[in-house]
Each structure stands twice: as C-alpha cells, then as structure tokens.
Protein backbone atom coordinates (compact mmCIF):
# COMPACT_ATOMS: atom_id res chain seq x y z
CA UNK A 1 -20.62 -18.23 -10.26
CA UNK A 2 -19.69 -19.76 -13.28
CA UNK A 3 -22.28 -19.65 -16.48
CA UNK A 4 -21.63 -21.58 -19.49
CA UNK A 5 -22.78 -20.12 -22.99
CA UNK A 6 -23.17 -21.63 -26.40
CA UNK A 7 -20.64 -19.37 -28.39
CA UNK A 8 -21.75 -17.65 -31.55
CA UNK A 9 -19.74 -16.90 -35.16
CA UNK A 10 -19.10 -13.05 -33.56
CA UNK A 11 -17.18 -15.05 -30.28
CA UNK A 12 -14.49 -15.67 -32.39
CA UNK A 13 -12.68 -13.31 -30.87
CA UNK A 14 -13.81 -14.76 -27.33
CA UNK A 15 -12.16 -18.22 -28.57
CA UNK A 16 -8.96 -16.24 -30.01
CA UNK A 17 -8.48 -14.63 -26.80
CA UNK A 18 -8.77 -17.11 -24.59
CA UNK A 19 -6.29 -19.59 -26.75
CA UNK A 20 -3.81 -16.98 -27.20
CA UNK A 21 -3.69 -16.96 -23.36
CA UNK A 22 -3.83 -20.63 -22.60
CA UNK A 23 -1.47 -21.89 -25.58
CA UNK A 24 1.72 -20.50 -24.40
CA UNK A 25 1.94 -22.01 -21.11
CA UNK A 26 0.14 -24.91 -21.72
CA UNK A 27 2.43 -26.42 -24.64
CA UNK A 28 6.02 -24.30 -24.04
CA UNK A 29 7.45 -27.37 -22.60
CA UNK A 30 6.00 -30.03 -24.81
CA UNK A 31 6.27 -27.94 -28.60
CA UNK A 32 8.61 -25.62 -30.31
CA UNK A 33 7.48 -21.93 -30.24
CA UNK A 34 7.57 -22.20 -34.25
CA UNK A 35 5.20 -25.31 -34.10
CA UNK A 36 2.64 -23.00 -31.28
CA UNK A 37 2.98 -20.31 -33.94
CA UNK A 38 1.68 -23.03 -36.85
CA UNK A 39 -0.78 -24.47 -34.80
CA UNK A 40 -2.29 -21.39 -33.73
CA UNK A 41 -2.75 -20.47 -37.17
CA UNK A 42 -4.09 -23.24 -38.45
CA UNK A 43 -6.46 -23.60 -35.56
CA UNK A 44 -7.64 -20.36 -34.15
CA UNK A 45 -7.33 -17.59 -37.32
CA UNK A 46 -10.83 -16.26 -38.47
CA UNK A 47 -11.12 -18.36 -41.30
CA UNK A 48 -10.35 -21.57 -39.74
CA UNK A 49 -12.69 -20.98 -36.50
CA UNK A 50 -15.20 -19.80 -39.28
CA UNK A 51 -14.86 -22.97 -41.24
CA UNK A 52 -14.80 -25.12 -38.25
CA UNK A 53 -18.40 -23.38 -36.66
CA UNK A 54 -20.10 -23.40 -40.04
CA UNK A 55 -18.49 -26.36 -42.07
CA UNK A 56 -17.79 -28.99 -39.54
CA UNK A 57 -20.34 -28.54 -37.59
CA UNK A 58 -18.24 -27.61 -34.43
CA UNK A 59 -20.22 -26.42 -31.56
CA UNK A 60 -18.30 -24.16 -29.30
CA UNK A 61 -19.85 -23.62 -25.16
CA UNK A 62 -17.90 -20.41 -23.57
CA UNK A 63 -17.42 -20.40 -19.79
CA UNK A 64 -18.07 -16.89 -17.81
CA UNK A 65 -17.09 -16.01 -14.30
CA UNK A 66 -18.79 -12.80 -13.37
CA UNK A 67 -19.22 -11.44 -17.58
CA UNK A 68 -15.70 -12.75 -17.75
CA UNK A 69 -14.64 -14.93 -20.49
CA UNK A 70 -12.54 -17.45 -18.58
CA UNK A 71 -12.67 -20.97 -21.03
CA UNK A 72 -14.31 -22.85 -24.28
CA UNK A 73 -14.74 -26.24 -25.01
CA UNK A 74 -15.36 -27.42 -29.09
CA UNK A 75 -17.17 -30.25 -29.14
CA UNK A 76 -19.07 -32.28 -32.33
CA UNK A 77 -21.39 -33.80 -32.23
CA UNK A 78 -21.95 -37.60 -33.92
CA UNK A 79 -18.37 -37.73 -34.63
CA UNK A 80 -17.64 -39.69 -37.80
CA UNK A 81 -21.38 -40.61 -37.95
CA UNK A 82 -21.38 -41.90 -34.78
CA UNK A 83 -23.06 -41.75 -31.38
CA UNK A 84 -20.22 -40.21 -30.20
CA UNK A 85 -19.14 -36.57 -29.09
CA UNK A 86 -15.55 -35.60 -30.08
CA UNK A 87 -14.15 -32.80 -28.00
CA UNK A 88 -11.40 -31.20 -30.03
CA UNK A 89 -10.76 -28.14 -27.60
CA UNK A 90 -10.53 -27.04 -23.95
CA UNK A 91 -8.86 -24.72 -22.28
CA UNK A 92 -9.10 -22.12 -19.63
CA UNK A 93 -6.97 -18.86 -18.65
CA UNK A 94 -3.76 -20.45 -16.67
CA UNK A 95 -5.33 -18.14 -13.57
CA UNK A 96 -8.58 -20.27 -13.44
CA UNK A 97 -7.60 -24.00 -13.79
CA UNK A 98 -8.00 -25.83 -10.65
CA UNK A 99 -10.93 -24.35 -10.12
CA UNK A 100 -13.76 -26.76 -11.01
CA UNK A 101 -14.55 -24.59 -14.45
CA UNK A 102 -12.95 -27.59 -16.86
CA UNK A 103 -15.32 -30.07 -14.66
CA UNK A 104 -18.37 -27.79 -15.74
CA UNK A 105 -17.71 -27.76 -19.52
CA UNK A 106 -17.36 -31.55 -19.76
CA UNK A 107 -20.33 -31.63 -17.20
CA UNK A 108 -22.36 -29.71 -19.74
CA UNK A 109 -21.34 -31.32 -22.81
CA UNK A 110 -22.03 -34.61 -21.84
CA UNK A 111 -25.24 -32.97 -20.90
CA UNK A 112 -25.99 -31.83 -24.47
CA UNK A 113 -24.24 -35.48 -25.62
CA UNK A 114 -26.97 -37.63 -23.70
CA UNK A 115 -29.43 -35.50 -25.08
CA UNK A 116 -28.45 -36.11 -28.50
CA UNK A 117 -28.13 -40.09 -27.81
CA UNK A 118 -24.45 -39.96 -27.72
CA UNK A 119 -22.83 -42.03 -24.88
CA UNK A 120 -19.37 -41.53 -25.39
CA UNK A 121 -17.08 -38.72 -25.42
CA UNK A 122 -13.68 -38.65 -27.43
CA UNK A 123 -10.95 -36.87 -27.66
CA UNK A 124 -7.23 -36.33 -28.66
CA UNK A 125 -4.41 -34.79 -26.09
CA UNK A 126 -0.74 -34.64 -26.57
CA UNK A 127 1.11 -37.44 -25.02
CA UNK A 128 2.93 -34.97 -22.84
CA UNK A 129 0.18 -32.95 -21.52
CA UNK A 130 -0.62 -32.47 -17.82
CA UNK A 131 -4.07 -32.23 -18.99
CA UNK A 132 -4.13 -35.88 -19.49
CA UNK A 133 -4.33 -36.50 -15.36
CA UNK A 134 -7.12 -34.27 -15.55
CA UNK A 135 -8.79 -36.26 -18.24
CA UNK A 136 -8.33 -39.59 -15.93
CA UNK A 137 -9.44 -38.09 -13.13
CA UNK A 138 -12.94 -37.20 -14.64
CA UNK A 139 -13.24 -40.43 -16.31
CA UNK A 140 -11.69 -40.61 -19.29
CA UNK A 141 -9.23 -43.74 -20.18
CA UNK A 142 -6.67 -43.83 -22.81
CA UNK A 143 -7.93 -46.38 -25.88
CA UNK A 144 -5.20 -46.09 -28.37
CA UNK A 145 -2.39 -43.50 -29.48
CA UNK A 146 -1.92 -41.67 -33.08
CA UNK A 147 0.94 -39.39 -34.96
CA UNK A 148 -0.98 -36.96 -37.10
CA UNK A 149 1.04 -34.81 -39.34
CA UNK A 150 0.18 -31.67 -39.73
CA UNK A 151 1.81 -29.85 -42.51
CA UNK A 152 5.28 -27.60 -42.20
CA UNK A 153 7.25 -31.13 -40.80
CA UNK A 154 5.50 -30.46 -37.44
CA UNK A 155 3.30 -33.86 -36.00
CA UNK A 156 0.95 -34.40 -33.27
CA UNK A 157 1.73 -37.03 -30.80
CA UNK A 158 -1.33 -37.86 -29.12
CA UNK A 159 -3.50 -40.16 -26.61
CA UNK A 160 -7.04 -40.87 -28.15
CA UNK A 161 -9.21 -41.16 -24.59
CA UNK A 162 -12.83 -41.97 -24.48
CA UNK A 163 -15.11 -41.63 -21.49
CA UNK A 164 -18.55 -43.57 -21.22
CA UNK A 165 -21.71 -41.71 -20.20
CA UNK A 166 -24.57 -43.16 -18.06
C-alpha cells in the first residue's frame, strides 16, 4: 500500500536519499558524470533543498511503501503568479518504477492543484529522458522546448509539457 506524505524541512535527508539513488541511472546515458555531480549539488545539498522549501515556496509530497521511502515529487504552487502548478521533481528508486507509484504523486498533486484553483500542471524534462513517454502517457503534451544554462558550461536541454486538469 502506497501512502503519500507532505515532506517536512527534517526530510531532507528523505529527498537526498532517494535522488542519490534515482540520479545515476536515470541520467548516465543522457549527462556526463561531472555534470550529475554539478547538478546534484546545486539541487539536492542542504542549503539548496533548504532554500527551495522555505524561499521558493516548494512543496515536497514523499511516497511510502510499507514505512519505506520509495519517491518525492516538488511541486509549486501558482507558478510565476499563475494558476498553474510547476512540478520541478520526480523520481522514484529504479526498483519501484513501473509500479503505479509515479501515477499516485501526479494523482495527488493535481489533487492539491484543483484545490488551490490551478488547472494546469507544468513541467521541464530533458529532451532525452524516458520519463517523457511516461509524461504522455498520463496526459501531459509537449508545448515548447528551452536550453537553460546552468553555470560550470553545463546546459539543460529540455521539453516544457503541460497537462490540463478537469
């Protein structure tokens, strides 16, 4: 049974965990191990998971399988003072995709999205990712591409995908 959490600033490590799982195997044939090493920092140290919880307003949900931390999705809500939700992260432990869990987050934060009068949800995904079949198949569409670069030469090549709610 899976049960979905709203994450707190001391499941940092939680978050950390989970990423430093999922990261490697998700990305090792799409970016350099120097630009997983970069991103990692920049994304998932203390500080910056600090900063993004209590500064921009990042919401994090935490997926559990029997007490087991097996996923998180971030998620903000009223992106860019919009009724919009902006997912900026999702991932599970390689051992639990296929398995419905990734359904359940987006299931709940569109949830938490309607309730909040936000219709659509957003995000960003490498070009190269598997993930983006997964994102189709639940709904999402691609609506435009962007390169963001993001410091030490290293860019992000990315889909922007939105998916309407009812």
């Amino acid at each position: 049974m899976i049960k979905i959490i709203a994450a707190q600033l001391e499941d940092i490590p939680v978050v950390q965990s989970i990423a430093a799982a999922a990261w490697p195997i998700a990305f090792s044939d799409i970016l350099s191990a120097e630009q997983i090493t970069y991103m990692m920092e920049m994304m998932y140290s203390t500080a910056a998971l600090k900063e993004q919880i209590t500064t921009n307003n990042h919401l994090f949900l935490i997926a559990k399988e029997d007490d087991k931390n097996v996923g998180y999705l971030s998620f903000e809500l009223n992106y860019k003072k919009q009724q919009k939700t902006k997912i900026h992260k999702i991932y599970l432990l390689p051992d639990t995709q296929g398995r419905g869990i990734g359904r359940q987050l987006f299931d709940e934060v569109s949830r938490i999205a309607l309730l909040n009068s936000n219709h659509t949800l957003s995000l960003n995904v490498n070009r190269d990712n598997m993930a983006v079949n997964f994102y189709k198949k639940i709904g999402f569409e691609i609506v435009g591409q962007e390169d963001i670069s993001i410091g030490n030469g290293f860019l992000m090549e990315d889909y922007i995908m939105e998916c309407q709610l009812d």
